[in-house]
C-alpha atoms as a PDB file:
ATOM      1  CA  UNK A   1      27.315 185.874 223.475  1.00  0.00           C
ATOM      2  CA  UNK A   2      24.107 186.108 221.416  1.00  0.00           C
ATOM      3  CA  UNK A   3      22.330 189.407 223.090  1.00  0.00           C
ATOM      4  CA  UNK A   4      18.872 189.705 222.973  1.00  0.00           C
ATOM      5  CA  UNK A   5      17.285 192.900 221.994  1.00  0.00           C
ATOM      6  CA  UNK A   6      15.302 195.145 223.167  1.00  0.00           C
ATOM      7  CA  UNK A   7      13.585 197.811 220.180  1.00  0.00           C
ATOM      8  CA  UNK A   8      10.617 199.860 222.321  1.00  0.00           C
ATOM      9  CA  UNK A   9      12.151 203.288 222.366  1.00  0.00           C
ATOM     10  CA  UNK A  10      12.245 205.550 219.095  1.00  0.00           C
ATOM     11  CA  UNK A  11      14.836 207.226 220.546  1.00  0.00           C
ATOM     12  CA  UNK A  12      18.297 207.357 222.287  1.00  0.00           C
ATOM     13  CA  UNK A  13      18.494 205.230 225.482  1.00  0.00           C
ATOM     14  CA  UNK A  14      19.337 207.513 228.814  1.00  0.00           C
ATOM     15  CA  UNK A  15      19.197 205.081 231.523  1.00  0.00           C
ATOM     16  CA  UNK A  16      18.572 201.254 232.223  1.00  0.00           C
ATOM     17  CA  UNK A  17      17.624 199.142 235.927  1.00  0.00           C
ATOM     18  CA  UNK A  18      16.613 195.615 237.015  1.00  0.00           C
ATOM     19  CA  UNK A  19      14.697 195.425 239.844  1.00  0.00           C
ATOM     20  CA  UNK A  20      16.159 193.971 242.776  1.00  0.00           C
ATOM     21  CA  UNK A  21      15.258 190.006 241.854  1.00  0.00           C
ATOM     22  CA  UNK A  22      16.357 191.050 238.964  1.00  0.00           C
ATOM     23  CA  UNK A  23      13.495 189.471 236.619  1.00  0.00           C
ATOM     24  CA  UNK A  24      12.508 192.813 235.287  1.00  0.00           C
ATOM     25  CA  UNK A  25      14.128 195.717 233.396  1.00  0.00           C
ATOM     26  CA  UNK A  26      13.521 199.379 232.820  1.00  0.00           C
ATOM     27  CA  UNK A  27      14.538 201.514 230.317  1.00  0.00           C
ATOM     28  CA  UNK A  28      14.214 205.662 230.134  1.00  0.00           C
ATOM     29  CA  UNK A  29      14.584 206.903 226.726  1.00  0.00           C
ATOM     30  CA  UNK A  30      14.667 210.467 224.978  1.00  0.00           C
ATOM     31  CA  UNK A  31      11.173 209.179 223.625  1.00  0.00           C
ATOM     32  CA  UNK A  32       9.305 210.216 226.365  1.00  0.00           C
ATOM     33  CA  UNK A  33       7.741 206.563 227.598  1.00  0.00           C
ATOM     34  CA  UNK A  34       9.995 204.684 230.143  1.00  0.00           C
ATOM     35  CA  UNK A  35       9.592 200.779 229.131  1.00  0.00           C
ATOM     36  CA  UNK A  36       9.554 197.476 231.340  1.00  0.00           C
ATOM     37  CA  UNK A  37      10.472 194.201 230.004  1.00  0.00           C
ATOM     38  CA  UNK A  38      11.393 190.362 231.215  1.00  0.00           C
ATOM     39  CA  UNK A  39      15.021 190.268 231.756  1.00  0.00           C
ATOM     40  CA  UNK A  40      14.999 186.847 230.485  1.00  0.00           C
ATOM     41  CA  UNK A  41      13.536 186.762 227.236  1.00  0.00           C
ATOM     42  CA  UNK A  42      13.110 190.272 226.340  1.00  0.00           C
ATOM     43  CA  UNK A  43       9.377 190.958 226.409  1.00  0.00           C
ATOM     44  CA  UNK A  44       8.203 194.023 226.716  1.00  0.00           C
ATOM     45  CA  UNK A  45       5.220 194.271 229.458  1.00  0.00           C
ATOM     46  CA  UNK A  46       4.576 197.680 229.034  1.00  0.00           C
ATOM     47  CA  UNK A  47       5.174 201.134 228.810  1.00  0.00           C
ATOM     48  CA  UNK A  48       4.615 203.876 231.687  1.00  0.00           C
ATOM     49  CA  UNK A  49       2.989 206.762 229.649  1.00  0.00           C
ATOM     50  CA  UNK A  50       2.866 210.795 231.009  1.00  0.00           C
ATOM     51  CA  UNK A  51       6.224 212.261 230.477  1.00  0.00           C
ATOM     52  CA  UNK A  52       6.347 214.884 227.917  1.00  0.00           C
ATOM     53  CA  UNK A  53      10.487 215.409 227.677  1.00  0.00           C
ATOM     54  CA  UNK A  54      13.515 213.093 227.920  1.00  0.00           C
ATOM     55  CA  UNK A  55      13.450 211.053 230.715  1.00  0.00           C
ATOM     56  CA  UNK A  56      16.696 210.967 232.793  1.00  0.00           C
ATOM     57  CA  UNK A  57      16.123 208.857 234.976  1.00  0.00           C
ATOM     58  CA  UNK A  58      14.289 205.433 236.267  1.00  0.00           C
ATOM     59  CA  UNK A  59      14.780 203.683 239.709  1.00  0.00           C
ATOM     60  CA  UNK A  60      12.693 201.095 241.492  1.00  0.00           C
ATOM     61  CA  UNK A  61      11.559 199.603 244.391  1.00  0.00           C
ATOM     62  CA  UNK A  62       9.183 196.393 245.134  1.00  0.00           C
ATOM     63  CA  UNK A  63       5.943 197.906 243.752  1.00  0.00           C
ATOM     64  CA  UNK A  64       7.169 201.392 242.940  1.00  0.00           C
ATOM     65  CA  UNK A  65       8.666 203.227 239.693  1.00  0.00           C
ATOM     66  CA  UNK A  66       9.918 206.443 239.677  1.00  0.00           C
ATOM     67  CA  UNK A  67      11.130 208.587 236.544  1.00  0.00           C
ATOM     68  CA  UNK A  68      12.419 211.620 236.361  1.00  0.00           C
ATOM     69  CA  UNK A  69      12.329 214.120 233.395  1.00  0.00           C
ATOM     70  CA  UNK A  70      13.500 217.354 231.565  1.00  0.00           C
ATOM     71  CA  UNK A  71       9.990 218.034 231.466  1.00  0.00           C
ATOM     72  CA  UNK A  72      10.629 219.134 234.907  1.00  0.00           C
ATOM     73  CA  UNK A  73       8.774 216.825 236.867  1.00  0.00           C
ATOM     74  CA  UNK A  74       8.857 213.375 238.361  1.00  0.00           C
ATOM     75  CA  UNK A  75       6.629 210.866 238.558  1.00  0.00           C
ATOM     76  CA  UNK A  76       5.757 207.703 240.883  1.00  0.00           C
ATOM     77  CA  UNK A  77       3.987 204.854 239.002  1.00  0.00           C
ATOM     78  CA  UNK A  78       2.495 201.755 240.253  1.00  0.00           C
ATOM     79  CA  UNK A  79       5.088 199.622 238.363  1.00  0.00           C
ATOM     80  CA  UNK A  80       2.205 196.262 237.866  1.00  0.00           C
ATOM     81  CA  UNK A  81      -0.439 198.662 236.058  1.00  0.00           C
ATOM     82  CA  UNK A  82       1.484 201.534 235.010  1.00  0.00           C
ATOM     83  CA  UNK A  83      -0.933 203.869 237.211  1.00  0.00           C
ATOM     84  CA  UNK A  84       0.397 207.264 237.874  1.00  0.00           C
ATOM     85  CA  UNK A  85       0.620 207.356 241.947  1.00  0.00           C
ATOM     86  CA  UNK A  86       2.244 210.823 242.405  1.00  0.00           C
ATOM     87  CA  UNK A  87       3.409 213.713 239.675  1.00  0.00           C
ATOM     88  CA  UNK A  88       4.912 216.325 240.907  1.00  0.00           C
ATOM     89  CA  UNK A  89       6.028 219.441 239.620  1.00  0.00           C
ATOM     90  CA  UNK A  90      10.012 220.964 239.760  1.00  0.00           C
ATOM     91  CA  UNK A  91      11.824 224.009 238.837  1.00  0.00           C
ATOM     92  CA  UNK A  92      14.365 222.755 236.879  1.00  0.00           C
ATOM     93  CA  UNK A  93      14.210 219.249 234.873  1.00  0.00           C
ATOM     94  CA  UNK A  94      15.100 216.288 236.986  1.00  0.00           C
ATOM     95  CA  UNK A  95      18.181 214.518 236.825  1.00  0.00           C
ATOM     96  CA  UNK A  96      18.819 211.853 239.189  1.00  0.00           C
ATOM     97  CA  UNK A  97      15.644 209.527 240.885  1.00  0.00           C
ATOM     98  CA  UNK A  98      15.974 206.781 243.606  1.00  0.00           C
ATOM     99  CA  UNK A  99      14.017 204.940 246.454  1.00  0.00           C
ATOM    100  CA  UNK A 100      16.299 204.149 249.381  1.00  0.00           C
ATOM    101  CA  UNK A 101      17.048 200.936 250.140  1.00  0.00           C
ATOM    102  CA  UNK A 102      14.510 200.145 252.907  1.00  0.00           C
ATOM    103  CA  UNK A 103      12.123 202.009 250.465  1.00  0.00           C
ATOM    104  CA  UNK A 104      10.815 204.158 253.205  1.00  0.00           C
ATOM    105  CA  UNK A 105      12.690 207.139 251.243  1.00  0.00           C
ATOM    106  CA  UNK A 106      12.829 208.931 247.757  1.00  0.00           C
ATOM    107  CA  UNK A 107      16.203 210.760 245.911  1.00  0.00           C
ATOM    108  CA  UNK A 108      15.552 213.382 243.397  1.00  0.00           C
ATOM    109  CA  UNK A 109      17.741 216.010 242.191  1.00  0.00           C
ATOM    110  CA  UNK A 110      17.308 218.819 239.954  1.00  0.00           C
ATOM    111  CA  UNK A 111      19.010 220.889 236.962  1.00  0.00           C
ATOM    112  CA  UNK A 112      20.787 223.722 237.391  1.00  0.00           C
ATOM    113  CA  UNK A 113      18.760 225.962 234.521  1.00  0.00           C
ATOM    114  CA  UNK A 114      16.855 228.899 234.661  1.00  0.00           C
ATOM    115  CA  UNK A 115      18.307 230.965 236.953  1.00  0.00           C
ATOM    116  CA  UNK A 116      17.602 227.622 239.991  1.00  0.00           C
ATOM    117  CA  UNK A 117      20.358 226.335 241.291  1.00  0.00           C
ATOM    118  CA  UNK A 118      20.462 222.601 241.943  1.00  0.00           C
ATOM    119  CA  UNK A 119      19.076 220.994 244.278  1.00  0.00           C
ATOM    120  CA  UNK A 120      18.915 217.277 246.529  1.00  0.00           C
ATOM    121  CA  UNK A 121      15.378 216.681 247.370  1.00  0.00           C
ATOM    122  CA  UNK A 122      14.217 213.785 250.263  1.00  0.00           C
ATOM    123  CA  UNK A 123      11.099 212.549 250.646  1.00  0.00           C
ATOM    124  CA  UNK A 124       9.807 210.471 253.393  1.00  0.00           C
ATOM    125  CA  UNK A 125       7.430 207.790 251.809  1.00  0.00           C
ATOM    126  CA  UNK A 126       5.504 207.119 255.021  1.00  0.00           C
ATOM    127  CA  UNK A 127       4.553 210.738 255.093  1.00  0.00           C
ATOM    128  CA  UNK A 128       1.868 211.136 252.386  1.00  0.00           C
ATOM    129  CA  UNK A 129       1.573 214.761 252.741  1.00  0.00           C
ATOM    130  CA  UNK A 130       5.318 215.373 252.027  1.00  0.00           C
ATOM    131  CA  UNK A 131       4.787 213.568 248.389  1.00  0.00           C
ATOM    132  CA  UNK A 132       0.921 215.079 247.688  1.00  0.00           C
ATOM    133  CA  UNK A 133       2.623 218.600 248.292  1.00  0.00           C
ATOM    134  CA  UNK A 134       5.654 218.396 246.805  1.00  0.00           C
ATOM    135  CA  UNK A 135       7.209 219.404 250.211  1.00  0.00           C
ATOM    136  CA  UNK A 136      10.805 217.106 251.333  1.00  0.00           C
ATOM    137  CA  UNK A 137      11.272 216.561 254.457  1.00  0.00           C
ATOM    138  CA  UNK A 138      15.431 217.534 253.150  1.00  0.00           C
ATOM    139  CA  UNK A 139      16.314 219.953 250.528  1.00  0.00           C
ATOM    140  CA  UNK A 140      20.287 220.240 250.181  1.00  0.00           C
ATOM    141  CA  UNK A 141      20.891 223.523 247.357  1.00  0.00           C
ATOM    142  CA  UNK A 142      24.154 223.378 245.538  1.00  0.00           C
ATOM    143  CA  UNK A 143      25.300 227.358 245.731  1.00  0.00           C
ATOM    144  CA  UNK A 144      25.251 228.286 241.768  1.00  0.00           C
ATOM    145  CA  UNK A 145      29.010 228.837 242.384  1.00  0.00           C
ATOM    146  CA  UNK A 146      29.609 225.142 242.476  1.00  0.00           C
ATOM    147  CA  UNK A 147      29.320 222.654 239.860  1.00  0.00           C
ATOM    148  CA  UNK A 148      25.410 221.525 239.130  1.00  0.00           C
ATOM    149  CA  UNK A 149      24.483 217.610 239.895  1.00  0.00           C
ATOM    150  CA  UNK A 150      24.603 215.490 237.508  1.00  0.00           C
ATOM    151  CA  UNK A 151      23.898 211.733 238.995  1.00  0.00           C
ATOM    152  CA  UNK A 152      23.358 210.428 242.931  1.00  0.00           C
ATOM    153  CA  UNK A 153      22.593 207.904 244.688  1.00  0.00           C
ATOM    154  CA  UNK A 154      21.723 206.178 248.418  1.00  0.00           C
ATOM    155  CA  UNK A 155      24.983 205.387 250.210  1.00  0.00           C
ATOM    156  CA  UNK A 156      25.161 202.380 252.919  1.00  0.00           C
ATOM    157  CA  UNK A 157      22.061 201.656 255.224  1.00  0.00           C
ATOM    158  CA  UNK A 158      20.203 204.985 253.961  1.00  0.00           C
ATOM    159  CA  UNK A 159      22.508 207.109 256.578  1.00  0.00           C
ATOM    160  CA  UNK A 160      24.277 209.264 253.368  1.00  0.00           C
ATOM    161  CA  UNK A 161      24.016 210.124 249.662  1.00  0.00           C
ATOM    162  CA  UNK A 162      26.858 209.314 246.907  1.00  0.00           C
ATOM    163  CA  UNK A 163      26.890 212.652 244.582  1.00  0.00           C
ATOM    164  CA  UNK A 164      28.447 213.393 241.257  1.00  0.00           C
ATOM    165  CA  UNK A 165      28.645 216.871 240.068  1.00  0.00           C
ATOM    166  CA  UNK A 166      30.011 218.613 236.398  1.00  0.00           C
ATOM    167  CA  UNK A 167      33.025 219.419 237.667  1.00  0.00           C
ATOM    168  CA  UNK A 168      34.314 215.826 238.252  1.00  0.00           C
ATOM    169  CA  UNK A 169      33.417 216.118 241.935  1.00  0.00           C
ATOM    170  CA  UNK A 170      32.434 213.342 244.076  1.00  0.00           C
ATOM    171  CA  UNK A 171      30.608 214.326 247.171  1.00  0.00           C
ATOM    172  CA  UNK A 172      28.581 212.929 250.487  1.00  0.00           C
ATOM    173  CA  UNK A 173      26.163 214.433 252.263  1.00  0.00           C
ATOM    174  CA  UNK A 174      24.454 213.434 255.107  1.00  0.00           C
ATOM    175  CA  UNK A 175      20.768 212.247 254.350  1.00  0.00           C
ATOM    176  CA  UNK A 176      19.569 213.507 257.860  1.00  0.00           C
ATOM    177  CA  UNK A 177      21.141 216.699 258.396  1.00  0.00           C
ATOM    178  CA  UNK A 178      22.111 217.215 254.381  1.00  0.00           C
ATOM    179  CA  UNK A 179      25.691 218.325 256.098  1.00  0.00           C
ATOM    180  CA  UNK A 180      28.368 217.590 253.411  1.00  0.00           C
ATOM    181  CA  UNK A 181      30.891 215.095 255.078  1.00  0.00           C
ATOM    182  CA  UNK A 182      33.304 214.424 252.495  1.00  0.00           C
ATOM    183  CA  UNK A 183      34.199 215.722 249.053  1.00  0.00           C
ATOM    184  CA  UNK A 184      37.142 214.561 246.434  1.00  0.00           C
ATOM    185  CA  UNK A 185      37.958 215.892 242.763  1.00  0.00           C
ATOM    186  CA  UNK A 186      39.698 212.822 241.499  1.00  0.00           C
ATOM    187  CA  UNK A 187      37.993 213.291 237.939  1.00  0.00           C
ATOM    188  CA  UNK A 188      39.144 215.989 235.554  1.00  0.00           C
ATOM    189  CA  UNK A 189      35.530 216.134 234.125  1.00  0.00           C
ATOM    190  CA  UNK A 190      31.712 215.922 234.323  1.00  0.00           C
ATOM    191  CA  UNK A 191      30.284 212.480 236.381  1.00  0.00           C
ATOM    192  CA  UNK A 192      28.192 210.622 234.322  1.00  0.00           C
ATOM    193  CA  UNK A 193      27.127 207.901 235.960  1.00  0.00           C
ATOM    194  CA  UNK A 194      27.540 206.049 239.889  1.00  0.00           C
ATOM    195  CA  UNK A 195      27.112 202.938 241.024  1.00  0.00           C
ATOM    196  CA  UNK A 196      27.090 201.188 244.137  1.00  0.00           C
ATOM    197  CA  UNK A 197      28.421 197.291 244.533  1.00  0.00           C
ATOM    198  CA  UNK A 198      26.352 194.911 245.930  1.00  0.00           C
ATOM    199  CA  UNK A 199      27.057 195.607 249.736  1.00  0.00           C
ATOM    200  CA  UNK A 200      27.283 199.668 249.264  1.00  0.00           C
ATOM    201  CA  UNK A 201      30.708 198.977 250.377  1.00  0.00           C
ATOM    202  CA  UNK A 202      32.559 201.198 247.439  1.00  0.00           C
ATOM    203  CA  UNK A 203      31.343 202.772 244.400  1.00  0.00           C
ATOM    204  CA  UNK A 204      32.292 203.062 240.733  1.00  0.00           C
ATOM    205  CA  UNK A 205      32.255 206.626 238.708  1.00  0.00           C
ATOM    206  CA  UNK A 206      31.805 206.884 235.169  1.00  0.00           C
ATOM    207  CA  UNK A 207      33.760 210.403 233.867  1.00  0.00           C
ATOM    208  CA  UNK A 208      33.517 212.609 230.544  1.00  0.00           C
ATOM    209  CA  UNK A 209      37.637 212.413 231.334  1.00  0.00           C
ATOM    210  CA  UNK A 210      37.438 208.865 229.923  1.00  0.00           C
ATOM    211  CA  UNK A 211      38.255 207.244 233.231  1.00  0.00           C
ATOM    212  CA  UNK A 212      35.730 205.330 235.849  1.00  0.00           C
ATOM    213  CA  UNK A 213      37.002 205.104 238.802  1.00  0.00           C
ATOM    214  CA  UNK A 214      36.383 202.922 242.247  1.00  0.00           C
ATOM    215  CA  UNK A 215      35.776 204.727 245.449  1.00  0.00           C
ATOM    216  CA  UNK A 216      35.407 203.433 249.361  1.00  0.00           C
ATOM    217  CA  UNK A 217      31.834 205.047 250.360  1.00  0.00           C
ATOM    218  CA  UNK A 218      32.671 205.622 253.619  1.00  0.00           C
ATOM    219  CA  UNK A 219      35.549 207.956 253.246  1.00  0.00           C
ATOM    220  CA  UNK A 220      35.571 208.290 249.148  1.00  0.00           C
ATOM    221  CA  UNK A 221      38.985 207.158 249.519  1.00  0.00           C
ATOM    222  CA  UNK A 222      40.160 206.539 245.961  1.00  0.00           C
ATOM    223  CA  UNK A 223      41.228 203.068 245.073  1.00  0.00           C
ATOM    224  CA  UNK A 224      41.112 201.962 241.730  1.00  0.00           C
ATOM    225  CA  UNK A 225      40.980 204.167 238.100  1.00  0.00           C
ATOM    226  CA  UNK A 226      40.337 202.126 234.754  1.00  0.00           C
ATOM    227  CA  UNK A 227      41.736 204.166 231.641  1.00  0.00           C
ATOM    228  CA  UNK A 228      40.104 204.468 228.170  1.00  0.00           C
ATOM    229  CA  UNK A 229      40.644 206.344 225.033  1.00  0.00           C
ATOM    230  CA  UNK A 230      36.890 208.012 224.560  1.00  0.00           C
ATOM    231  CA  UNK A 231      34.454 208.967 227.063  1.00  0.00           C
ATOM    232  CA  UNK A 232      32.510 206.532 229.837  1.00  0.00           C
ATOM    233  CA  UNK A 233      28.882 207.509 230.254  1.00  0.00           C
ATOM    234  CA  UNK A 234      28.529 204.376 232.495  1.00  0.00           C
ATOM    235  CA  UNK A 235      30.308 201.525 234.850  1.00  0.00           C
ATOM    236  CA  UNK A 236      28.808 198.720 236.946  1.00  0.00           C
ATOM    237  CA  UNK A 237      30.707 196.269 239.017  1.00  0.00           C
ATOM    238  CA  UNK A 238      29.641 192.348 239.095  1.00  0.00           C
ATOM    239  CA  UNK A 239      28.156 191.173 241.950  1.00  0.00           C
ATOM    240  CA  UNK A 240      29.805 187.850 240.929  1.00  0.00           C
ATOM    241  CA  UNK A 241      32.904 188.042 239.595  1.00  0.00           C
ATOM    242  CA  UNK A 242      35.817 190.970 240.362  1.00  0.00           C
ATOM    243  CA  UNK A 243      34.919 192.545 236.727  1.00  0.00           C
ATOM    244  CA  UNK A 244      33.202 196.160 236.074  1.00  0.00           C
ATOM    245  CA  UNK A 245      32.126 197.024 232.576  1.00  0.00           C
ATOM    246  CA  UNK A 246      32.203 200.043 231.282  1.00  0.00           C
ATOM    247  CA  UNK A 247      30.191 202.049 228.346  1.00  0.00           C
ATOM    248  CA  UNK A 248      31.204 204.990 226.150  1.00  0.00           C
ATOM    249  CA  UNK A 249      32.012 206.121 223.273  1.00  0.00           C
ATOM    250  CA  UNK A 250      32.881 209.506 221.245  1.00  0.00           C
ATOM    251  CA  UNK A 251      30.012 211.803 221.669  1.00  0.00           C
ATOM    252  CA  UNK A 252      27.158 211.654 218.560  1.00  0.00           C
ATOM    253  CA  UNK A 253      28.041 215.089 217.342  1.00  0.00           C
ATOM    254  CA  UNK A 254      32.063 214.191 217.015  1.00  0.00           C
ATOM    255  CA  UNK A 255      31.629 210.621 215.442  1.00  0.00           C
ATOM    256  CA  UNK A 256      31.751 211.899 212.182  1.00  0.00           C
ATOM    257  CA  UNK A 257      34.531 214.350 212.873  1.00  0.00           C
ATOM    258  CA  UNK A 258      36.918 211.842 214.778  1.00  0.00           C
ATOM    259  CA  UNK A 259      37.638 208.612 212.295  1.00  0.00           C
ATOM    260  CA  UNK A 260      39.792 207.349 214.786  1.00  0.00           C
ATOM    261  CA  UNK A 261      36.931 207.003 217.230  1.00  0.00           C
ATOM    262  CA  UNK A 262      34.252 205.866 214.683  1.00  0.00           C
ATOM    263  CA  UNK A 263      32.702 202.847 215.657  1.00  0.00           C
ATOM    264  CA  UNK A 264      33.921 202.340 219.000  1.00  0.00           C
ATOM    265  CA  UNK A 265      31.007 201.563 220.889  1.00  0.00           C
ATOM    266  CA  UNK A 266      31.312 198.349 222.659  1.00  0.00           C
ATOM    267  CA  UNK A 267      31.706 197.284 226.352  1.00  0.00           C
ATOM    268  CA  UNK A 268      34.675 196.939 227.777  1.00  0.00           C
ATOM    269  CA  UNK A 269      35.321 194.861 231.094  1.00  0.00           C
ATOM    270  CA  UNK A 270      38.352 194.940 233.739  1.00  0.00           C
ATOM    271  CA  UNK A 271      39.409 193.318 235.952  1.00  0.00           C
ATOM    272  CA  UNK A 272      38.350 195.052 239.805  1.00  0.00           C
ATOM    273  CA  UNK A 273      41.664 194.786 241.296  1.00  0.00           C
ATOM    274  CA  UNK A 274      44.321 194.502 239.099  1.00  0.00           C
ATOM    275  CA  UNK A 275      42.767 197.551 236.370  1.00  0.00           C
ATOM    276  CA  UNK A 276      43.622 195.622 233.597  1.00  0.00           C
ATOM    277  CA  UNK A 277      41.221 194.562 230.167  1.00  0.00           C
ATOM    278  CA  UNK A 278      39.810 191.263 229.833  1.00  0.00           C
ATOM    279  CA  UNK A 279      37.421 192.095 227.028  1.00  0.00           C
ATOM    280  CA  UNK A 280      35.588 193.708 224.984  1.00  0.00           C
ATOM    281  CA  UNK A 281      31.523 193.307 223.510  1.00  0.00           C
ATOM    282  CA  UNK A 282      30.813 195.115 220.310  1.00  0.00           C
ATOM    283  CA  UNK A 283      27.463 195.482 218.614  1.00  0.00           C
ATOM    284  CA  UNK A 284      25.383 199.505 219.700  1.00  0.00           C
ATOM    285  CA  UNK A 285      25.662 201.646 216.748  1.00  0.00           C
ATOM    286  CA  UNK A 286      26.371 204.406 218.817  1.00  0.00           C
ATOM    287  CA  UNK A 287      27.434 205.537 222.301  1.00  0.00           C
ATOM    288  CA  UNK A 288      26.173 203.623 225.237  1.00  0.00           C
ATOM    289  CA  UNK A 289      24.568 205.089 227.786  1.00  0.00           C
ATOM    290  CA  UNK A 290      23.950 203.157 230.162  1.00  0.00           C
ATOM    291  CA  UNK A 291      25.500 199.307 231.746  1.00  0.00           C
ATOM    292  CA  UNK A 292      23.928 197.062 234.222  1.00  0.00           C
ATOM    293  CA  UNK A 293      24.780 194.028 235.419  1.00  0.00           C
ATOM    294  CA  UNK A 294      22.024 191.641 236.383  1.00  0.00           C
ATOM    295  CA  UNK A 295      21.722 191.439 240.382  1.00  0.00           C
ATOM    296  CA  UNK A 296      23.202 187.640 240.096  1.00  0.00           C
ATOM    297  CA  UNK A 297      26.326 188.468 237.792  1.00  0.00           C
ATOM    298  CA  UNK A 298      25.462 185.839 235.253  1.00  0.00           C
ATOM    299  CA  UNK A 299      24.392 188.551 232.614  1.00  0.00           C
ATOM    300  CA  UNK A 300      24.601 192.302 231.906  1.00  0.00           C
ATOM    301  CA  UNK A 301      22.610 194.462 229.487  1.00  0.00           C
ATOM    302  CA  UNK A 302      23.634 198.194 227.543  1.00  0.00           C
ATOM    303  CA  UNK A 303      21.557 200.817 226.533  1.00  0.00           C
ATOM    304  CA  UNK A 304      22.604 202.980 223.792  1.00  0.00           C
ATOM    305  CA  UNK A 305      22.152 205.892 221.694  1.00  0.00           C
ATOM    306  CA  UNK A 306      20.761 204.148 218.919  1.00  0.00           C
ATOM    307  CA  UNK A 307      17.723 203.273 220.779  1.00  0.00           C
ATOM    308  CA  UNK A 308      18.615 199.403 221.613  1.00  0.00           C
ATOM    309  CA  UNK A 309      18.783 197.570 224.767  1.00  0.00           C
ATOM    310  CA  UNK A 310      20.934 194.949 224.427  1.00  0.00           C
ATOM    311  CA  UNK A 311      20.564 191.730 227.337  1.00  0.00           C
ATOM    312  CA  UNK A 312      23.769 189.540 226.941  1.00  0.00           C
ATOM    313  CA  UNK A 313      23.602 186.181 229.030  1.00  0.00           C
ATOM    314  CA  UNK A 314      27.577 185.587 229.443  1.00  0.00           C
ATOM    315  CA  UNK A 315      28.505 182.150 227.819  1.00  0.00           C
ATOM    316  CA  UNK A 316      30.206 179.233 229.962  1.00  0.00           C
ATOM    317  CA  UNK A 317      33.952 180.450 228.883  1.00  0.00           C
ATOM    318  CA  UNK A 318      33.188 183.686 231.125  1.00  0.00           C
ATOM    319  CA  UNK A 319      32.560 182.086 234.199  1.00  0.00           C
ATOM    320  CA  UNK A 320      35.924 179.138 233.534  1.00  0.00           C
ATOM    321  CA  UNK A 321      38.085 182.749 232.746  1.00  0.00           C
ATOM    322  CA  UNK A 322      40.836 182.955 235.466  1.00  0.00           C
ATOM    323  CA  UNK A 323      42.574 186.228 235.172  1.00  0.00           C
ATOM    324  CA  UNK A 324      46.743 185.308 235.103  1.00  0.00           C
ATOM    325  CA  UNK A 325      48.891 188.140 237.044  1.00  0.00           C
END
């Protein structure tokens, strides 16, 4: 595979998303300006200007963008013109950003930092007031005795809320009553990154603990784990084929510390049932951050810490692989 990529950020990547057609993606940096570019060729159409700290996070819906940063706010774009809708104002810096699915609802949750604890805040979109004051209609506080957020995301039909926390926790609240209705510790460390499949059936984990793991979203009933050697920072699962890839790699302070883990940045894909690797794609000069796979499974693209986005459009020899068991 001959990536394409994607230079726009001066800076490490945190956090990459296609929309749901999947012709566009976005790209939050530690540069301050989250980027939008053509999935298919790699143009950039723009950049959405305002932040003044990392940005975390970037989630989508038809017409909207949302970003959250450690500038301690959020902000709501008009993703065509790049428009500031909404910015509001947190307490702690913003971790985790998403629109439901029917896009009638917005996710944010919030650092753990000076002396807040964290927080789950819902927004109802057809309830102007609740965004132009900065009020949810839903605000879930995680008790400074647990472990602070560190990713979440919608669950099935908009009815509950996937959560990953620092202390390897996976959780699920209710996104009506904010009740928590399941929790497991199957991790040993921090969640870095969740992702839902294409139905919201189950769920994959990315872990410090260098596991990612797949979960039923129903019950959070563990049922696959997929062992490395260095930390995952991200997973996705194909919406084609039974693969998830996974993205890692030694933190940037250790690199030059660990030999044996110098240089290890690539991709690494398994195989969804049977947990085993089928391969491996080299090329970020540092840790990625963040895998997606596009919405129709015939491509994925990385973000890393060196700055690149990097679009790979899988050659004929991926789709004729049959895995042999």
């Amino acid at each position: 595979m001959r990536p394409i990529l994607l230079h726009g950020h001066e800076r490490a990547i945190t956090q990459i998303r296609y929309n749901r057609e999947g012709d566009l993606l976005f790209s939050a940096g530690k540069d301050h300006s989250p980027s939008v570019w053509y999935s298919d060729n790699g143009e950039r159409l723009g950049t959405y200007d305002g932040h003044s700290g990392v940005v975390w996070c970037i989630n989508r819906d038809s017409t909207k963008v949302v970003t959250g940063s450690g500038d301690n706010s959020y902000i709501i774009w008009d993703c065509e013109t790049g428009k500031q809708l909404h910015r509001i104002d947190t307490r702690a810096a913003v971790r985790s950003c998403g629109f439901s699915y029917s896009g009638r609802a917005l996710l944010i949750t919030t650092d753990q930092q000076r002396g807040y604890e964290s927080e789950i805040l819902l927004f109802g979109l057809d309830d102007p007031t609740q965004i132009n004051d900065g009020e949810p209609y839903l605000r879930i506080p995680i008790s400074k005795d647990n472990a602070k957020i560190t990713t979440a995301v919608w669950g099935k039909l908009d009815r509950y809320l996937i959560v990953g926390h620092e202390n390897g926790e996976v959780s699920q609240f209710d996104a009506t009553t904010g009740e928590k209705l399941h929790s497991v510790t199957e991790h040993r460390k921090a969640i870095s990154d969740i992702n839902m499949y294409k139905d919201q059936s189950m769920f994959v984990t990315a872990s410090k603990d260098s596991t990612a793991k797949l979960f039923d979203a129903d019950d959070l009933t563990l049922l696959k784990t997929y062992k490395t050697e260095r930390p995952v920072n991200s997973a996705a699962l194909s919406s084609l084929k039974d693969h998830v890839v996974l993205g890692g790699g030694q933190e940037a302070i250790d690199v030059t510390t660990t030999a044996a883990q110098a240089g290890k940045f690539d991709a690494r894909f398994y195989h969804v049932v049977f947990e085993e690797e089928i391969g491996r794609v080299k090329g970020h000069f540092g840790p990625i951050n963040s895998v997606r796979f596009h919405p129709d499974g015939k491509s994925y693209s990385s973000g890393g810490e060196d700055g690149y986005v990097r679009v790979h459009q899988f050659d004929q020899s991926y789709f004729d692989f049959e895995f042999e068991y």
